[in-house]
PDB file of N, CA and C in Angstrom:
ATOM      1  N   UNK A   1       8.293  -8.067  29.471  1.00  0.00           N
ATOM      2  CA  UNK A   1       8.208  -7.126  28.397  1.00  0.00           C
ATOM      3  C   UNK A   1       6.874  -6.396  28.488  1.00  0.00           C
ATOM      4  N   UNK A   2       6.953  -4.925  28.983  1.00  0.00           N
ATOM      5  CA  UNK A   2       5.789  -4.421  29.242  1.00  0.00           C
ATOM      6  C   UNK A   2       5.397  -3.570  27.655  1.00  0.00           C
ATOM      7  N   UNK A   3       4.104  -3.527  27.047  1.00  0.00           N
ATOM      8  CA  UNK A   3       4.174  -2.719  25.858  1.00  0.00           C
ATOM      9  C   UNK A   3       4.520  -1.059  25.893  1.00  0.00           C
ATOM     10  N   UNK A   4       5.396  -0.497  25.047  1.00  0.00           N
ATOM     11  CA  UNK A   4       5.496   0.720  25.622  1.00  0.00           C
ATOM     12  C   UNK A   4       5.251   1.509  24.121  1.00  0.00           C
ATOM     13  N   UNK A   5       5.000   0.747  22.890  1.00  0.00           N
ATOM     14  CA  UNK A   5       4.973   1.306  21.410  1.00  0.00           C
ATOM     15  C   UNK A   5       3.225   1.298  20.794  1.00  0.00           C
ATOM     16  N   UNK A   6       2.728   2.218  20.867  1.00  0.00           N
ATOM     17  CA  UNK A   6       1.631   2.190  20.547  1.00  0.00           C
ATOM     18  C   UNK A   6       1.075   3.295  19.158  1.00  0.00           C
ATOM     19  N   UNK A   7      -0.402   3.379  18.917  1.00  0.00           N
ATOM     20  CA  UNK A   7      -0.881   3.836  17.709  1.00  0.00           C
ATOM     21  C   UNK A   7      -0.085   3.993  16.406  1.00  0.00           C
ATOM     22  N   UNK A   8       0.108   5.229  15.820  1.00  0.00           N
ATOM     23  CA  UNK A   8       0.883   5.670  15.158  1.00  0.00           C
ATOM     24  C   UNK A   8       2.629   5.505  15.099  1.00  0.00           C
ATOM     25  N   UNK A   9       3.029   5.451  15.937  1.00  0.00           N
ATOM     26  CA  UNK A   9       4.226   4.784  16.322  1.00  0.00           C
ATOM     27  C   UNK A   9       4.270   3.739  15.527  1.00  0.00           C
ATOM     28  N   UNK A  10       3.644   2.582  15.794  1.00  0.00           N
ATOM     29  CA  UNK A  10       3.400   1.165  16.032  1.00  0.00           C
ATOM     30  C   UNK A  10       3.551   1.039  14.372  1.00  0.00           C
ATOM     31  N   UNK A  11       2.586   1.515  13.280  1.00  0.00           N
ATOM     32  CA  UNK A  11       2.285   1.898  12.380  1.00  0.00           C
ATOM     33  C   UNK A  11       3.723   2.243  11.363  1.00  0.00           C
ATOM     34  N   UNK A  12       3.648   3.468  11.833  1.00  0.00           N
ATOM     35  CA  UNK A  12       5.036   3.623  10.896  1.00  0.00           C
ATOM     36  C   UNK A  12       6.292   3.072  11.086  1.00  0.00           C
ATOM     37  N   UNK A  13       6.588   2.290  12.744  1.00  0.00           N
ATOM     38  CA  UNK A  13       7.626   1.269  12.728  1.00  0.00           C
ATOM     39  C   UNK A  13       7.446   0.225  11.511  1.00  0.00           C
ATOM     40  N   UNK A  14       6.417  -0.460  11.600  1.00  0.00           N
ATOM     41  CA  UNK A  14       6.101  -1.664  10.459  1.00  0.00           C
ATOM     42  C   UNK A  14       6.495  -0.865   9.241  1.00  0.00           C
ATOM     43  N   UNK A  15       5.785  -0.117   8.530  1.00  0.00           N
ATOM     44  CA  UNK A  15       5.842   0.823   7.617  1.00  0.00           C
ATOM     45  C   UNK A  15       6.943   0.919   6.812  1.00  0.00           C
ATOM     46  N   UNK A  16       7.773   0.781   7.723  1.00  0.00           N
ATOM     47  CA  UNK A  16       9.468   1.590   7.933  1.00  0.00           C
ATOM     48  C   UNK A  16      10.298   0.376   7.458  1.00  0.00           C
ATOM     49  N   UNK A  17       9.925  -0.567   8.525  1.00  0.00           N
ATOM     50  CA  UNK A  17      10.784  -2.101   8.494  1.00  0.00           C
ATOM     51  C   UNK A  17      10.311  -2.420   7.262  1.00  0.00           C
ATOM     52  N   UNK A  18       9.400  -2.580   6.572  1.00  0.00           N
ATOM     53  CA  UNK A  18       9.127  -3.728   5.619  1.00  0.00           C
ATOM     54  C   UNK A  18       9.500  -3.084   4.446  1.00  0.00           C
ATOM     55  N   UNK A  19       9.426  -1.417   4.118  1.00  0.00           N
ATOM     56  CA  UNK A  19      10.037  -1.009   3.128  1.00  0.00           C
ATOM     57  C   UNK A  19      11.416  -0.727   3.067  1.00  0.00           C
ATOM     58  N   UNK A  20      12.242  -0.901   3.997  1.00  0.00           N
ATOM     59  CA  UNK A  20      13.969  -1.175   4.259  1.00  0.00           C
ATOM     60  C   UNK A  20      14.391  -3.046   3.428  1.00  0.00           C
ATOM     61  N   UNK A  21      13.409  -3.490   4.271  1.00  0.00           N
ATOM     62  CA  UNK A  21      13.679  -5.102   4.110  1.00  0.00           C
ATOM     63  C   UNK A  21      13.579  -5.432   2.342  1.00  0.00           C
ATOM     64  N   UNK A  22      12.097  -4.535   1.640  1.00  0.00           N
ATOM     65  CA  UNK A  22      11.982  -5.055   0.405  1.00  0.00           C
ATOM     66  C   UNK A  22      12.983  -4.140  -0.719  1.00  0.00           C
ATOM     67  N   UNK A  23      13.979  -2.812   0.110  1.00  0.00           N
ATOM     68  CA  UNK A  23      14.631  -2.218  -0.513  1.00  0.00           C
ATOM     69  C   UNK A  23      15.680  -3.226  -0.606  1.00  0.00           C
ATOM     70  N   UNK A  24      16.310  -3.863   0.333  1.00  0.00           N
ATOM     71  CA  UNK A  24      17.600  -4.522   0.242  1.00  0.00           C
ATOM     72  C   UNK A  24      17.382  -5.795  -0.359  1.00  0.00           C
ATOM     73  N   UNK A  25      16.168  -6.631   0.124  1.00  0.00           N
ATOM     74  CA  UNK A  25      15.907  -7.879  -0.846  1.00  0.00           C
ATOM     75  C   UNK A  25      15.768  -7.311  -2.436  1.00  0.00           C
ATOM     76  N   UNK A  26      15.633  -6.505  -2.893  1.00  0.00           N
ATOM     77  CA  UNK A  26      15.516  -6.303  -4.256  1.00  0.00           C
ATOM     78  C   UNK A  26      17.364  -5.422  -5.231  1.00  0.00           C
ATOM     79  N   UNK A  27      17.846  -5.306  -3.703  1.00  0.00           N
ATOM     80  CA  UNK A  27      19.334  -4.931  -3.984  1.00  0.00           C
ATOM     81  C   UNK A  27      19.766  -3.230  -4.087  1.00  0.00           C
ATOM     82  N   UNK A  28      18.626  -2.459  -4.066  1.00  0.00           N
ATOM     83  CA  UNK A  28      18.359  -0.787  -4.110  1.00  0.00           C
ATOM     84  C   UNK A  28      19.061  -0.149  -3.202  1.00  0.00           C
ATOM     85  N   UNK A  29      19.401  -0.711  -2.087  1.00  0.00           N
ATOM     86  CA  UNK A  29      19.724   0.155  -1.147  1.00  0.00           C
ATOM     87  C   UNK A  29      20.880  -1.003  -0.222  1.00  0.00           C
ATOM     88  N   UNK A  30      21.122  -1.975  -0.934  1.00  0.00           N
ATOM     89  CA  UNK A  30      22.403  -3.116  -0.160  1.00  0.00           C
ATOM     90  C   UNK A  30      22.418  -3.359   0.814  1.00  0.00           C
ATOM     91  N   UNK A  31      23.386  -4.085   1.177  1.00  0.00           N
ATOM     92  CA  UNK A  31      22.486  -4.837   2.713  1.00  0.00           C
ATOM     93  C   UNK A  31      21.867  -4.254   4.267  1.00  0.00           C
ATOM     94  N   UNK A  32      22.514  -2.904   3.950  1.00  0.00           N
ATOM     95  CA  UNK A  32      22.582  -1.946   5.230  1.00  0.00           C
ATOM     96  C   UNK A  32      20.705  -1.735   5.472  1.00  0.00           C
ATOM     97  N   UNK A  33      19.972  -2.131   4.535  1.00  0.00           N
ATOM     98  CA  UNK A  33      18.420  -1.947   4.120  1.00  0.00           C
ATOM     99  C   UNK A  33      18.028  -3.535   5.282  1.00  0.00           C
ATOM    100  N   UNK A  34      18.824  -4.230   5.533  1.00  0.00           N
ATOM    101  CA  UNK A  34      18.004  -5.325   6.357  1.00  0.00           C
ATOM    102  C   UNK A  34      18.353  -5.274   8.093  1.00  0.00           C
ATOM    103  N   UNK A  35      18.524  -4.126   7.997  1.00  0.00           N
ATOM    104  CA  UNK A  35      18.392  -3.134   9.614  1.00  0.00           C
ATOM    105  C   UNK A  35      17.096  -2.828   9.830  1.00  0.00           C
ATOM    106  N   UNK A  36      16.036  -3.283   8.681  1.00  0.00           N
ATOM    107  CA  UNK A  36      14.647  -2.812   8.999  1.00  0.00           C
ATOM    108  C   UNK A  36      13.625  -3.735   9.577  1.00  0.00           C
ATOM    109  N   UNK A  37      14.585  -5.047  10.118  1.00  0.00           N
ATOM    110  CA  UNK A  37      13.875  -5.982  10.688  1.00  0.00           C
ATOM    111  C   UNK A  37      13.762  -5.506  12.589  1.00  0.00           C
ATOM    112  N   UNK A  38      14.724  -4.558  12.668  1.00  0.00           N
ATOM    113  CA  UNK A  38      14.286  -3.778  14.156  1.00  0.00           C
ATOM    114  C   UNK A  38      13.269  -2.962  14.173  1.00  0.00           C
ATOM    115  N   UNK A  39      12.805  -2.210  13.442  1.00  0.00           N
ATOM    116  CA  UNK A  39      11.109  -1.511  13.455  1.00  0.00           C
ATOM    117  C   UNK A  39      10.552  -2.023  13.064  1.00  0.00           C
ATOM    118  N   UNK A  40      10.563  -3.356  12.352  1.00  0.00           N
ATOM    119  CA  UNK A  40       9.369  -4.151  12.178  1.00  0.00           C
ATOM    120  C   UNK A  40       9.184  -5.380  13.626  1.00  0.00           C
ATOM    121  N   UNK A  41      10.164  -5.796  13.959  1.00  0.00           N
ATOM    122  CA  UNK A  41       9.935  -6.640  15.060  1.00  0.00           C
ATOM    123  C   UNK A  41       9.131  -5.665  16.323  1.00  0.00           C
ATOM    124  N   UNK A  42       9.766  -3.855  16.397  1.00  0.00           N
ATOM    125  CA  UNK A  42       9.681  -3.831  17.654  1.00  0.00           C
ATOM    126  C   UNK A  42       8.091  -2.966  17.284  1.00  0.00           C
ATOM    127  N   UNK A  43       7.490  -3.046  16.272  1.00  0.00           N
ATOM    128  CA  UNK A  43       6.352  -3.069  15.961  1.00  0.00           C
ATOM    129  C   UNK A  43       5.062  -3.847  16.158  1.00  0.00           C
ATOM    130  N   UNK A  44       5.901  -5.018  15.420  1.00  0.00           N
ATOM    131  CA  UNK A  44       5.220  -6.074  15.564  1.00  0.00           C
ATOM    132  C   UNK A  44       5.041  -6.850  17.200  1.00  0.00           C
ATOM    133  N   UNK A  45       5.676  -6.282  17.812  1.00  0.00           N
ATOM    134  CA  UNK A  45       5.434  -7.016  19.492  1.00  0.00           C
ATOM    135  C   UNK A  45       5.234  -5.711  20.589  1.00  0.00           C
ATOM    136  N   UNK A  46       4.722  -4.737  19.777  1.00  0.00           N
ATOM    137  CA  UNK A  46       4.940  -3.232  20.671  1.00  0.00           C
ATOM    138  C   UNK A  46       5.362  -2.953  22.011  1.00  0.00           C
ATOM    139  N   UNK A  47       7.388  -3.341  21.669  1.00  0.00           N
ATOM    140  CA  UNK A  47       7.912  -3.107  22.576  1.00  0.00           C
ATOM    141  C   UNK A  47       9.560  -3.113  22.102  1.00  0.00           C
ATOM    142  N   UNK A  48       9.812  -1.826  22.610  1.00  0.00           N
ATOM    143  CA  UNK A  48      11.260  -1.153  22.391  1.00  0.00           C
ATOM    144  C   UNK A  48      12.002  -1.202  23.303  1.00  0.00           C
ATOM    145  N   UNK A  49      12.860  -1.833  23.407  1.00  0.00           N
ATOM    146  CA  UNK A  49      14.021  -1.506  24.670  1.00  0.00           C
ATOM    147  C   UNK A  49      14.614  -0.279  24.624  1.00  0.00           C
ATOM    148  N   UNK A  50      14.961   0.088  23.672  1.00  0.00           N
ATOM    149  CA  UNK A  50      15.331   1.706  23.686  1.00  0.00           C
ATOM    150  C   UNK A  50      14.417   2.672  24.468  1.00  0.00           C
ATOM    151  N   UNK A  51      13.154   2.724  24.064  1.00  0.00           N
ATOM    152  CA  UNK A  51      12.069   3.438  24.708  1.00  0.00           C
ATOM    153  C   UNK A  51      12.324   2.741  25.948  1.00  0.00           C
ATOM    154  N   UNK A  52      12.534   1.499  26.412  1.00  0.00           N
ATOM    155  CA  UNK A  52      12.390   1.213  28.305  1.00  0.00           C
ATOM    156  C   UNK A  52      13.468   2.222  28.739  1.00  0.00           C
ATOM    157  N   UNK A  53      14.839   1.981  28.244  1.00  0.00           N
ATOM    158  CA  UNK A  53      15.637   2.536  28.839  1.00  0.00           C
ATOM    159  C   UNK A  53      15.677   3.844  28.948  1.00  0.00           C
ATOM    160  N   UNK A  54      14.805   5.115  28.062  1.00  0.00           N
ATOM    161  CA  UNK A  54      14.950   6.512  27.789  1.00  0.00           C
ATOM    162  C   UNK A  54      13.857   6.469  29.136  1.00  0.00           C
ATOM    163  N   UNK A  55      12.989   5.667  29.228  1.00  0.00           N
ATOM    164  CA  UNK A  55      11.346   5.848  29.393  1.00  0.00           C
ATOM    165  C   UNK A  55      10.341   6.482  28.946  1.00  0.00           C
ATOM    166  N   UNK A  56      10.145   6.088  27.822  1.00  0.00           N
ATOM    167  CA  UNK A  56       9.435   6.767  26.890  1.00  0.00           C
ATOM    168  C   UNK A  56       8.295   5.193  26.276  1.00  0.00           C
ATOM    169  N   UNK A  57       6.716   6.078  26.617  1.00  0.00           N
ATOM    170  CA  UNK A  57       5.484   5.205  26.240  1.00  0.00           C
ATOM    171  C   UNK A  57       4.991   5.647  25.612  1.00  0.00           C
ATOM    172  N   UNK A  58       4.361   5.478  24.119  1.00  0.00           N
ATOM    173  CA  UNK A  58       3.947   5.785  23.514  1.00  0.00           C
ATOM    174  C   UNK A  58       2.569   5.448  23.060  1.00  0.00           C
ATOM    175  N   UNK A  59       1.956   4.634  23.864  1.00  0.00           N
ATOM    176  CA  UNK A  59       0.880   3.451  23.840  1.00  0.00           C
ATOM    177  C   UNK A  59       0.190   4.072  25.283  1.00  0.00           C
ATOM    178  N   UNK A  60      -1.078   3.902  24.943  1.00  0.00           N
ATOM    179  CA  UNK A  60      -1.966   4.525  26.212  1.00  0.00           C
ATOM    180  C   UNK A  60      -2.211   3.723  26.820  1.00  0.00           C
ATOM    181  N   UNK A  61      -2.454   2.342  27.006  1.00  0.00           N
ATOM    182  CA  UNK A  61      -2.573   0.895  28.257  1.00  0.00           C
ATOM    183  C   UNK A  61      -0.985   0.896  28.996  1.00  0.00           C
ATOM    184  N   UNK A  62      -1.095   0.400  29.998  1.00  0.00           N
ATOM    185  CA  UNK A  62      -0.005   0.272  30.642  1.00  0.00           C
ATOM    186  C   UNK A  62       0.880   1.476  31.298  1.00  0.00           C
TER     187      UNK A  62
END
């Protein structure tokens, strides 16, 4: 797993995931809201398989 999700990216993935996750744990937006554990994971380990496969880096190391 090479990192390919970096700065700002990285940022508003988390951002994204955790306000999906606390929409659906609170029932606002039903369960379709705990799809936000994929931009928070691929945040949290800055690395997208989607981005491998397009090839797309968004992170300046590597």
């Amino acid at each position: 797993m090479q990192t390919n999700v970096g700065g700002i990216d990285k940022i508003s993935r988390i951002i994204a995931g955790v306000v999906l996750i606390a929409l659906a744990a609170t029932g606002t937006i039903g369960p379709w809201g705990w799809i936000g554990v994929v931009p928070l994971f691929t945040g949290l380990f800055n690395f997208c398989p989607l981005y491998t496969l397009l090839g797309i880096k968004t992170c300046k190391i590597n």
